[in-house]
PDB file of N, CA and C in Angstrom:
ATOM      1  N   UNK A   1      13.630  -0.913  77.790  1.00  0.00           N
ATOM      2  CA  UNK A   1      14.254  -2.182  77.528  1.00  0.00           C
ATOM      3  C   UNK A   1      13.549  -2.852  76.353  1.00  0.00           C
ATOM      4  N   UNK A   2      12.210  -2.741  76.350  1.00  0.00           N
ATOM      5  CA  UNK A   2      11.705  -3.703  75.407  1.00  0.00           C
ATOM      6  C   UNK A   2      11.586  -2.986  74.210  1.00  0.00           C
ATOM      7  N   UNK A   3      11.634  -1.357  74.054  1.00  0.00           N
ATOM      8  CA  UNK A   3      12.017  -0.922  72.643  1.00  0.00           C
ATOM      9  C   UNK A   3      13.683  -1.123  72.328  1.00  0.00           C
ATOM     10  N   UNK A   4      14.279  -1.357  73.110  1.00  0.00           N
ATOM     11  CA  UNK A   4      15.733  -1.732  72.163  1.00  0.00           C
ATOM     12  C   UNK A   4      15.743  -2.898  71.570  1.00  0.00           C
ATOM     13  N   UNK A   5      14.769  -4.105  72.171  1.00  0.00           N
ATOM     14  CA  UNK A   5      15.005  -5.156  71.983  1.00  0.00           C
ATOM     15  C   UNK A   5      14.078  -5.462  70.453  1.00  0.00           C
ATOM     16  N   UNK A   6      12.848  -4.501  70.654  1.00  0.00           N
ATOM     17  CA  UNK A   6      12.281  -4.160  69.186  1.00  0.00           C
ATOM     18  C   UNK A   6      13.099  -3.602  68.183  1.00  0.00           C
ATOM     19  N   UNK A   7      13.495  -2.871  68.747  1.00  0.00           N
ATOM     20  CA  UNK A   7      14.454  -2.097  67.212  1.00  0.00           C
ATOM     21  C   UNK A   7      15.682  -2.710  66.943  1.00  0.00           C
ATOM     22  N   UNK A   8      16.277  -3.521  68.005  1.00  0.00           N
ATOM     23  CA  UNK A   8      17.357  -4.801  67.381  1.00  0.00           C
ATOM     24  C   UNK A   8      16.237  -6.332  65.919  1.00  0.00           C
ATOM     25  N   UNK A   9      15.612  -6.307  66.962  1.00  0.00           N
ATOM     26  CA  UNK A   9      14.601  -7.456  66.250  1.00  0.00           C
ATOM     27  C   UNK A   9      14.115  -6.789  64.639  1.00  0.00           C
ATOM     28  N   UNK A  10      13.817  -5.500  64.732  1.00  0.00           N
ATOM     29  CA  UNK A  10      13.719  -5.062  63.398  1.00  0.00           C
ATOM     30  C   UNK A  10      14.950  -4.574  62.418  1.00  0.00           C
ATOM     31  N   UNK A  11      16.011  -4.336  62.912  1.00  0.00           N
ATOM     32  CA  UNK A  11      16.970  -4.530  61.962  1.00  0.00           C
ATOM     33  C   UNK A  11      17.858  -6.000  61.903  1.00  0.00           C
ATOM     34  N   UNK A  12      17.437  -6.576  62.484  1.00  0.00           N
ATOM     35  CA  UNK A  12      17.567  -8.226  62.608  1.00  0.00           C
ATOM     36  C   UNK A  12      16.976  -8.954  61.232  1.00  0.00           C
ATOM     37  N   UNK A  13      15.697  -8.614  61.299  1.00  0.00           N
ATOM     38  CA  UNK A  13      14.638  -9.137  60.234  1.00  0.00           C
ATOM     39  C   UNK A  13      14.781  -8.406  58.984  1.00  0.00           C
ATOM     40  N   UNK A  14      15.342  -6.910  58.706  1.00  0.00           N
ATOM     41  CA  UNK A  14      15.891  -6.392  57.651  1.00  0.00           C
ATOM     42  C   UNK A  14      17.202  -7.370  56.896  1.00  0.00           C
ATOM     43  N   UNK A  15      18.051  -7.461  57.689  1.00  0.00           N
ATOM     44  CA  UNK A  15      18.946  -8.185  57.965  1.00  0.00           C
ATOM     45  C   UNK A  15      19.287  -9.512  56.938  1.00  0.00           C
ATOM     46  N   UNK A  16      18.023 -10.466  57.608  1.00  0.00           N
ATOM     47  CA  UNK A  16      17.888 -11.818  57.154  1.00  0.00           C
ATOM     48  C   UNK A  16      17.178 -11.353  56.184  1.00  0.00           C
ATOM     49  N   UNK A  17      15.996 -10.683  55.543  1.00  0.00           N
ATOM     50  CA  UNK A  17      15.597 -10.310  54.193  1.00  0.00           C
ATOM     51  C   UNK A  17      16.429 -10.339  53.547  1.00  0.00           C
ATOM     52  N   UNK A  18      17.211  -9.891  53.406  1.00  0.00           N
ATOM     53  CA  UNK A  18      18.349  -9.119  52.279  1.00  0.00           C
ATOM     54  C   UNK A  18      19.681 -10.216  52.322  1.00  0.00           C
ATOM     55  N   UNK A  19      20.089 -11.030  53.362  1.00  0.00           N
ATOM     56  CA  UNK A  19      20.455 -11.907  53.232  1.00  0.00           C
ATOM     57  C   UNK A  19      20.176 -13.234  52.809  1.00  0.00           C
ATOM     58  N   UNK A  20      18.552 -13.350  52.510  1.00  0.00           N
ATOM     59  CA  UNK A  20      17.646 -14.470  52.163  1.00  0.00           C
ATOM     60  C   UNK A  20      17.585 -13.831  50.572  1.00  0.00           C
ATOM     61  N   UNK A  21      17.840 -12.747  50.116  1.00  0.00           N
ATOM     62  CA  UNK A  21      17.694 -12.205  48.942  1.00  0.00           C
ATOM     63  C   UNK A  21      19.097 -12.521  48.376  1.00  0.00           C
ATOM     64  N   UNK A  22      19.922 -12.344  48.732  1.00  0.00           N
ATOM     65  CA  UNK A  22      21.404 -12.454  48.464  1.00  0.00           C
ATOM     66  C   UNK A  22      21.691 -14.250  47.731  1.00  0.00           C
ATOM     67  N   UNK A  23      20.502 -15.233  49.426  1.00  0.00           N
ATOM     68  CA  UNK A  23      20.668 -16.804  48.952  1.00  0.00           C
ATOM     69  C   UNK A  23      20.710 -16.792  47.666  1.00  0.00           C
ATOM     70  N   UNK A  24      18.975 -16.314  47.338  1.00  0.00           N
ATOM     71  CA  UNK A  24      18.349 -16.581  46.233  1.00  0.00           C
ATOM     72  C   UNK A  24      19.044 -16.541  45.061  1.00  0.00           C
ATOM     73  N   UNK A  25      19.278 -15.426  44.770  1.00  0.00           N
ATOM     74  CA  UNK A  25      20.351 -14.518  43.807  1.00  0.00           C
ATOM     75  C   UNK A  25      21.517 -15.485  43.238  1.00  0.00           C
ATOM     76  N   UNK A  26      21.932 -15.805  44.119  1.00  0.00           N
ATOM     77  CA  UNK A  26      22.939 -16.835  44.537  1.00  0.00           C
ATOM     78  C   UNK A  26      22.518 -18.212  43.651  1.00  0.00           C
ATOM     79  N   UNK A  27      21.576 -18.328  44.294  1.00  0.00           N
ATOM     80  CA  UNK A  27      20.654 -19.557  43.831  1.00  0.00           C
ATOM     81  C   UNK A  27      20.779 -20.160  41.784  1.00  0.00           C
ATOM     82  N   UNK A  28      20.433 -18.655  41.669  1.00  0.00           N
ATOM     83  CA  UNK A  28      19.507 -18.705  40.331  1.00  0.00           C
ATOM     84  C   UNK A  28      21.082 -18.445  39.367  1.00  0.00           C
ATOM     85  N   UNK A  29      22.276 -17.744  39.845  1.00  0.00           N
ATOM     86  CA  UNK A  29      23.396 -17.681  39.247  1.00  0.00           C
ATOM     87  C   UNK A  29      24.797 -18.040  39.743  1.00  0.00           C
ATOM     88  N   UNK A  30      25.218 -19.038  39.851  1.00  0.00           N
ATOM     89  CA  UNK A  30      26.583 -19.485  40.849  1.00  0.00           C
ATOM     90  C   UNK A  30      27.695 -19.219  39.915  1.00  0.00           C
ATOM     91  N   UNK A  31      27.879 -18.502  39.702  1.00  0.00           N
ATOM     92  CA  UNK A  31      28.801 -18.533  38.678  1.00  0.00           C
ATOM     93  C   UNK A  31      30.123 -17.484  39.036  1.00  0.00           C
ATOM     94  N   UNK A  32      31.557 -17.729  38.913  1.00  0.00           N
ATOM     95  CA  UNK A  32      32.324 -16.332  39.011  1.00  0.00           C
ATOM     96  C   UNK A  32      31.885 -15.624  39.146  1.00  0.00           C
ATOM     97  N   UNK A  33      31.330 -15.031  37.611  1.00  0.00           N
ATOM     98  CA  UNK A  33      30.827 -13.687  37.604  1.00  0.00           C
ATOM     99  C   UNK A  33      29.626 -13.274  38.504  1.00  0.00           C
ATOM    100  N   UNK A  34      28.417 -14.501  38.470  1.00  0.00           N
ATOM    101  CA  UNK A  34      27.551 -13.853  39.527  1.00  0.00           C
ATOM    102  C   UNK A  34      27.720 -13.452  41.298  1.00  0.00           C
ATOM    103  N   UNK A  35      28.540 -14.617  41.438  1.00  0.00           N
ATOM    104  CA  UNK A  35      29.615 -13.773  43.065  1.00  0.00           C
ATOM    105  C   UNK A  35      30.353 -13.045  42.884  1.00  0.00           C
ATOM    106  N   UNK A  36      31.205 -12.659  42.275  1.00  0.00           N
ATOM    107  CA  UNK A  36      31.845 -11.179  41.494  1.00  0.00           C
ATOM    108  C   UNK A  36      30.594 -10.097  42.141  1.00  0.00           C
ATOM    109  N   UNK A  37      29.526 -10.560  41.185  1.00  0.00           N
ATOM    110  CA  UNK A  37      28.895  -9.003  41.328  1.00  0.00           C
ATOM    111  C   UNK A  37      28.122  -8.987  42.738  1.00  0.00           C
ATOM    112  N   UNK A  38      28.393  -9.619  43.432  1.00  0.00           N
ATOM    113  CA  UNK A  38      27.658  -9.482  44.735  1.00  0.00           C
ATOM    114  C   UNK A  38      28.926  -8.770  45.789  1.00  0.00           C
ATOM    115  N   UNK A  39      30.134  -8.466  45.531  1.00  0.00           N
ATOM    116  CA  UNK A  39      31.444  -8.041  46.328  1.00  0.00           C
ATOM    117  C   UNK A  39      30.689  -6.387  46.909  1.00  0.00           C
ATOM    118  N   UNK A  40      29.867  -5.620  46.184  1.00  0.00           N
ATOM    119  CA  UNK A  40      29.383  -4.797  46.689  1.00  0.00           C
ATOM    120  C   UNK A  40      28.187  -4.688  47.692  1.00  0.00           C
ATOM    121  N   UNK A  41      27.378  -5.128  47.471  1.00  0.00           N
ATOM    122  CA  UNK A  41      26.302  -5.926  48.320  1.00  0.00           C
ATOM    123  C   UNK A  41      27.113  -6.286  49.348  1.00  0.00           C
ATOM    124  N   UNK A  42      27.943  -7.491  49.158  1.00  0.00           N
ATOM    125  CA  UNK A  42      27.935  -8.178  50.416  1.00  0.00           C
ATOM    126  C   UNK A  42      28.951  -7.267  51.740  1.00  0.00           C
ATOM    127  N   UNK A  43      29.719  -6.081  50.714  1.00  0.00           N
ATOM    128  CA  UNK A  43      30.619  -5.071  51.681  1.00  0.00           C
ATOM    129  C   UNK A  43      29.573  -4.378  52.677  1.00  0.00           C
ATOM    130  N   UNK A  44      28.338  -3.863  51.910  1.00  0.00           N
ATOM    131  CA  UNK A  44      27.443  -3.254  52.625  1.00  0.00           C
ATOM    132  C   UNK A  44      26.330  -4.632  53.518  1.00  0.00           C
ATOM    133  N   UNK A  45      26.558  -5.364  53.657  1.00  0.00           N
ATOM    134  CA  UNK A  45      25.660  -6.327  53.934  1.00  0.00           C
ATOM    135  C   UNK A  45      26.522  -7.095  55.376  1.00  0.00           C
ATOM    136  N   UNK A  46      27.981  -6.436  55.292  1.00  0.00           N
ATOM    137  CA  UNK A  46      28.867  -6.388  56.833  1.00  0.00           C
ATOM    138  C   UNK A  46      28.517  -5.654  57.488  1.00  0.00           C
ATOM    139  N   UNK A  47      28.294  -4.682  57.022  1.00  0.00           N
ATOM    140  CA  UNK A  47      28.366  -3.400  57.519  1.00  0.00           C
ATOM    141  C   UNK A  47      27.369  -3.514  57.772  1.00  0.00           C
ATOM    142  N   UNK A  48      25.697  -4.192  57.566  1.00  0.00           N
ATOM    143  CA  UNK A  48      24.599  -3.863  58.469  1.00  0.00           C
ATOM    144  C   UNK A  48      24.953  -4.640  59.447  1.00  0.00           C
ATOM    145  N   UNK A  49      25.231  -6.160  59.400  1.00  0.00           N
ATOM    146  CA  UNK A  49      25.613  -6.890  60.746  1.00  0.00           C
ATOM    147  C   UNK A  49      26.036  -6.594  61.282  1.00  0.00           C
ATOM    148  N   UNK A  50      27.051  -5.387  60.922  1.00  0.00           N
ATOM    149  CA  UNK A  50      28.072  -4.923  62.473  1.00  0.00           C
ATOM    150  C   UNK A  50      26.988  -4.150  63.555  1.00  0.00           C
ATOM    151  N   UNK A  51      26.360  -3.156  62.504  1.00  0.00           N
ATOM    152  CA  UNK A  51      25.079  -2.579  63.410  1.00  0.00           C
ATOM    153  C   UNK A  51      24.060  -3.275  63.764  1.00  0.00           C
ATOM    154  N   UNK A  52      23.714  -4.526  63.068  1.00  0.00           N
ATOM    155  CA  UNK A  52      22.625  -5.003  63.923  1.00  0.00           C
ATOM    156  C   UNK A  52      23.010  -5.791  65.075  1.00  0.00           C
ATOM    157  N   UNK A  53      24.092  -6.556  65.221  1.00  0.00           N
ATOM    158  CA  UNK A  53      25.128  -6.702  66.585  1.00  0.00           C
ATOM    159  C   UNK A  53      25.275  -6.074  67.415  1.00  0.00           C
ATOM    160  N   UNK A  54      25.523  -4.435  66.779  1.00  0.00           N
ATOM    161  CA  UNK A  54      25.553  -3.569  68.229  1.00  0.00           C
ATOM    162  C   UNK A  54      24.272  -3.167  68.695  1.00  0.00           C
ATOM    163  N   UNK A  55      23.417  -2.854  67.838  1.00  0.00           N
ATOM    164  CA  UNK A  55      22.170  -2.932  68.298  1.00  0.00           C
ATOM    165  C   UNK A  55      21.449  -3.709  69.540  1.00  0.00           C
ATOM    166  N   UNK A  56      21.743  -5.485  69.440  1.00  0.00           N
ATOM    167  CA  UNK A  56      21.545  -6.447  70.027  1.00  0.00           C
ATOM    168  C   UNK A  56      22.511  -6.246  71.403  1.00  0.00           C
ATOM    169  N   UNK A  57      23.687  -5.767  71.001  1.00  0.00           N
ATOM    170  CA  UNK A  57      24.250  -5.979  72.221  1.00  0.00           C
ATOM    171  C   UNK A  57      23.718  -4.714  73.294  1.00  0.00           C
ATOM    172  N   UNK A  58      23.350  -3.634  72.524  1.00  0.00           N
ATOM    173  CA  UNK A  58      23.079  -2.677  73.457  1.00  0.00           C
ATOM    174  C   UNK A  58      21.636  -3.045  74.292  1.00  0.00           C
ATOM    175  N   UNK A  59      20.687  -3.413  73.258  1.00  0.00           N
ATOM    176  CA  UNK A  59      19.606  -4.562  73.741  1.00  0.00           C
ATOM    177  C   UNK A  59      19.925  -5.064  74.802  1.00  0.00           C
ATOM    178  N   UNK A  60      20.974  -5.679  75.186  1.00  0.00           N
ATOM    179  CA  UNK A  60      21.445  -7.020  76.034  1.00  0.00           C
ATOM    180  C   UNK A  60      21.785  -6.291  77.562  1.00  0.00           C
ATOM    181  N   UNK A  61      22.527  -5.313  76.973  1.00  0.00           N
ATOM    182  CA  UNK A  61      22.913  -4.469  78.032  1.00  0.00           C
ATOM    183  C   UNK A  61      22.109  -3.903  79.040  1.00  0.00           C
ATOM    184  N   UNK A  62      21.203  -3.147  78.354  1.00  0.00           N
ATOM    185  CA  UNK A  62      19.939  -2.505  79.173  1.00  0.00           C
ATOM    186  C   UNK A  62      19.044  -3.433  79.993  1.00  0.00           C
ATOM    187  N   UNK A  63      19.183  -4.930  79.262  1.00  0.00           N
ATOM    188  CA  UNK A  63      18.038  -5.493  79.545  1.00  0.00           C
ATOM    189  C   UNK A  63      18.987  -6.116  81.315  1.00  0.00           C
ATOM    190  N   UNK A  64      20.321  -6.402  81.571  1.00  0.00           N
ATOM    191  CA  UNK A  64      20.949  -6.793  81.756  1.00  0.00           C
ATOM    192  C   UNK A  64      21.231  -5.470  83.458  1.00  0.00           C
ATOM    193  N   UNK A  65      20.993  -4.076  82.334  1.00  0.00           N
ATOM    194  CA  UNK A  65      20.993  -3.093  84.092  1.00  0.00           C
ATOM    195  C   UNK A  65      19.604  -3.019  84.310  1.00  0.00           C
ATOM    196  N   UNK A  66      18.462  -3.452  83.605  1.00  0.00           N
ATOM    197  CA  UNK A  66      17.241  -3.646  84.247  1.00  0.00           C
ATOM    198  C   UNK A  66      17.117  -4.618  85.345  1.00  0.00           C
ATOM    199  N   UNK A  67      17.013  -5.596  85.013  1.00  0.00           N
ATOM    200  CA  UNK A  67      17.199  -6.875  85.877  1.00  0.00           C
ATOM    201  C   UNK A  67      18.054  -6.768  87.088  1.00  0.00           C
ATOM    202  N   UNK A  68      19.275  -6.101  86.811  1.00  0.00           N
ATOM    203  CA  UNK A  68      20.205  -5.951  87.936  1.00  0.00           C
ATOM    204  C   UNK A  68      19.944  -4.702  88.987  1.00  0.00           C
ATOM    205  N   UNK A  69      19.185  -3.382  88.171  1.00  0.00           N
ATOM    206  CA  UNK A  69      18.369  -2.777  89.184  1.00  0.00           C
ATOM    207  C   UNK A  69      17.172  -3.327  89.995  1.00  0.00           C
ATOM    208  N   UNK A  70      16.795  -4.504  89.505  1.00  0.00           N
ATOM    209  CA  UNK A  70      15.434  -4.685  90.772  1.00  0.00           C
ATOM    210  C   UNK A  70      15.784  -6.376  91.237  1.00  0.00           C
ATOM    211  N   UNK A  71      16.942  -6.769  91.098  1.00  0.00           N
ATOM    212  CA  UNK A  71      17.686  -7.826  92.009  1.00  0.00           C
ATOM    213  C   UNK A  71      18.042  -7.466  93.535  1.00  0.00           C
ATOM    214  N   UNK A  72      17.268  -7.940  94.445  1.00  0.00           N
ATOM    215  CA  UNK A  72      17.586  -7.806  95.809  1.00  0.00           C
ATOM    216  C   UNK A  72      18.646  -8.107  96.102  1.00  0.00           C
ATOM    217  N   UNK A  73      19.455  -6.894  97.260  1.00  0.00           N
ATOM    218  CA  UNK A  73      20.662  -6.818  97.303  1.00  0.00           C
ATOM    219  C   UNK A  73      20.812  -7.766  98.586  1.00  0.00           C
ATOM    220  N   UNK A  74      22.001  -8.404  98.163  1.00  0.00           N
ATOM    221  CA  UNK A  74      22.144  -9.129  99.750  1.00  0.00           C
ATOM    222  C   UNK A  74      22.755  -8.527 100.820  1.00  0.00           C
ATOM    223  N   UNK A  75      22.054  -8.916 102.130  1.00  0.00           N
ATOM    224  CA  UNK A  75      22.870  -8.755 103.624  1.00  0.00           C
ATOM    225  C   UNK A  75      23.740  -8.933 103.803  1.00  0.00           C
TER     226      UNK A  75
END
């Protein structure tokens, strides 16, 4: 359980890097053309969120039949 929840948390933090890189970028050129050239980036930059989502959710899951395996069953 607690390595899924690590390896969600580390492509989490990949994640927000590269999306904190994207701000910046952003930052320093607002222009048409400089969001223009981010249409590639940001296609691949869905595409990690979709996996770091499933990641998290699978995280969620496990953590979710852990807990529910050592919940006392009622009478």
């Amino acid at each position: 359980m607690l390595t899924s929840f690590q390896q969600a948390g580390q492509t989490l933090e990949l994640l927000r890097k590269e999306l904190g890189d994207q701000i910046t970028y952003l930052g320093s050129d607002l222009t048409p053309g400089g969001t223009a050239s981010l249409k590639s980036r940001a296609d691949k930059l869905n595409q990690q969120g979709t996996e770091v989502f499933t990641k998290i959710d699978h995280a969620l899951e496990t953590a979710n039949s852990y807990f529910n395996s050592i919940r006392p069953t009622k009478s």
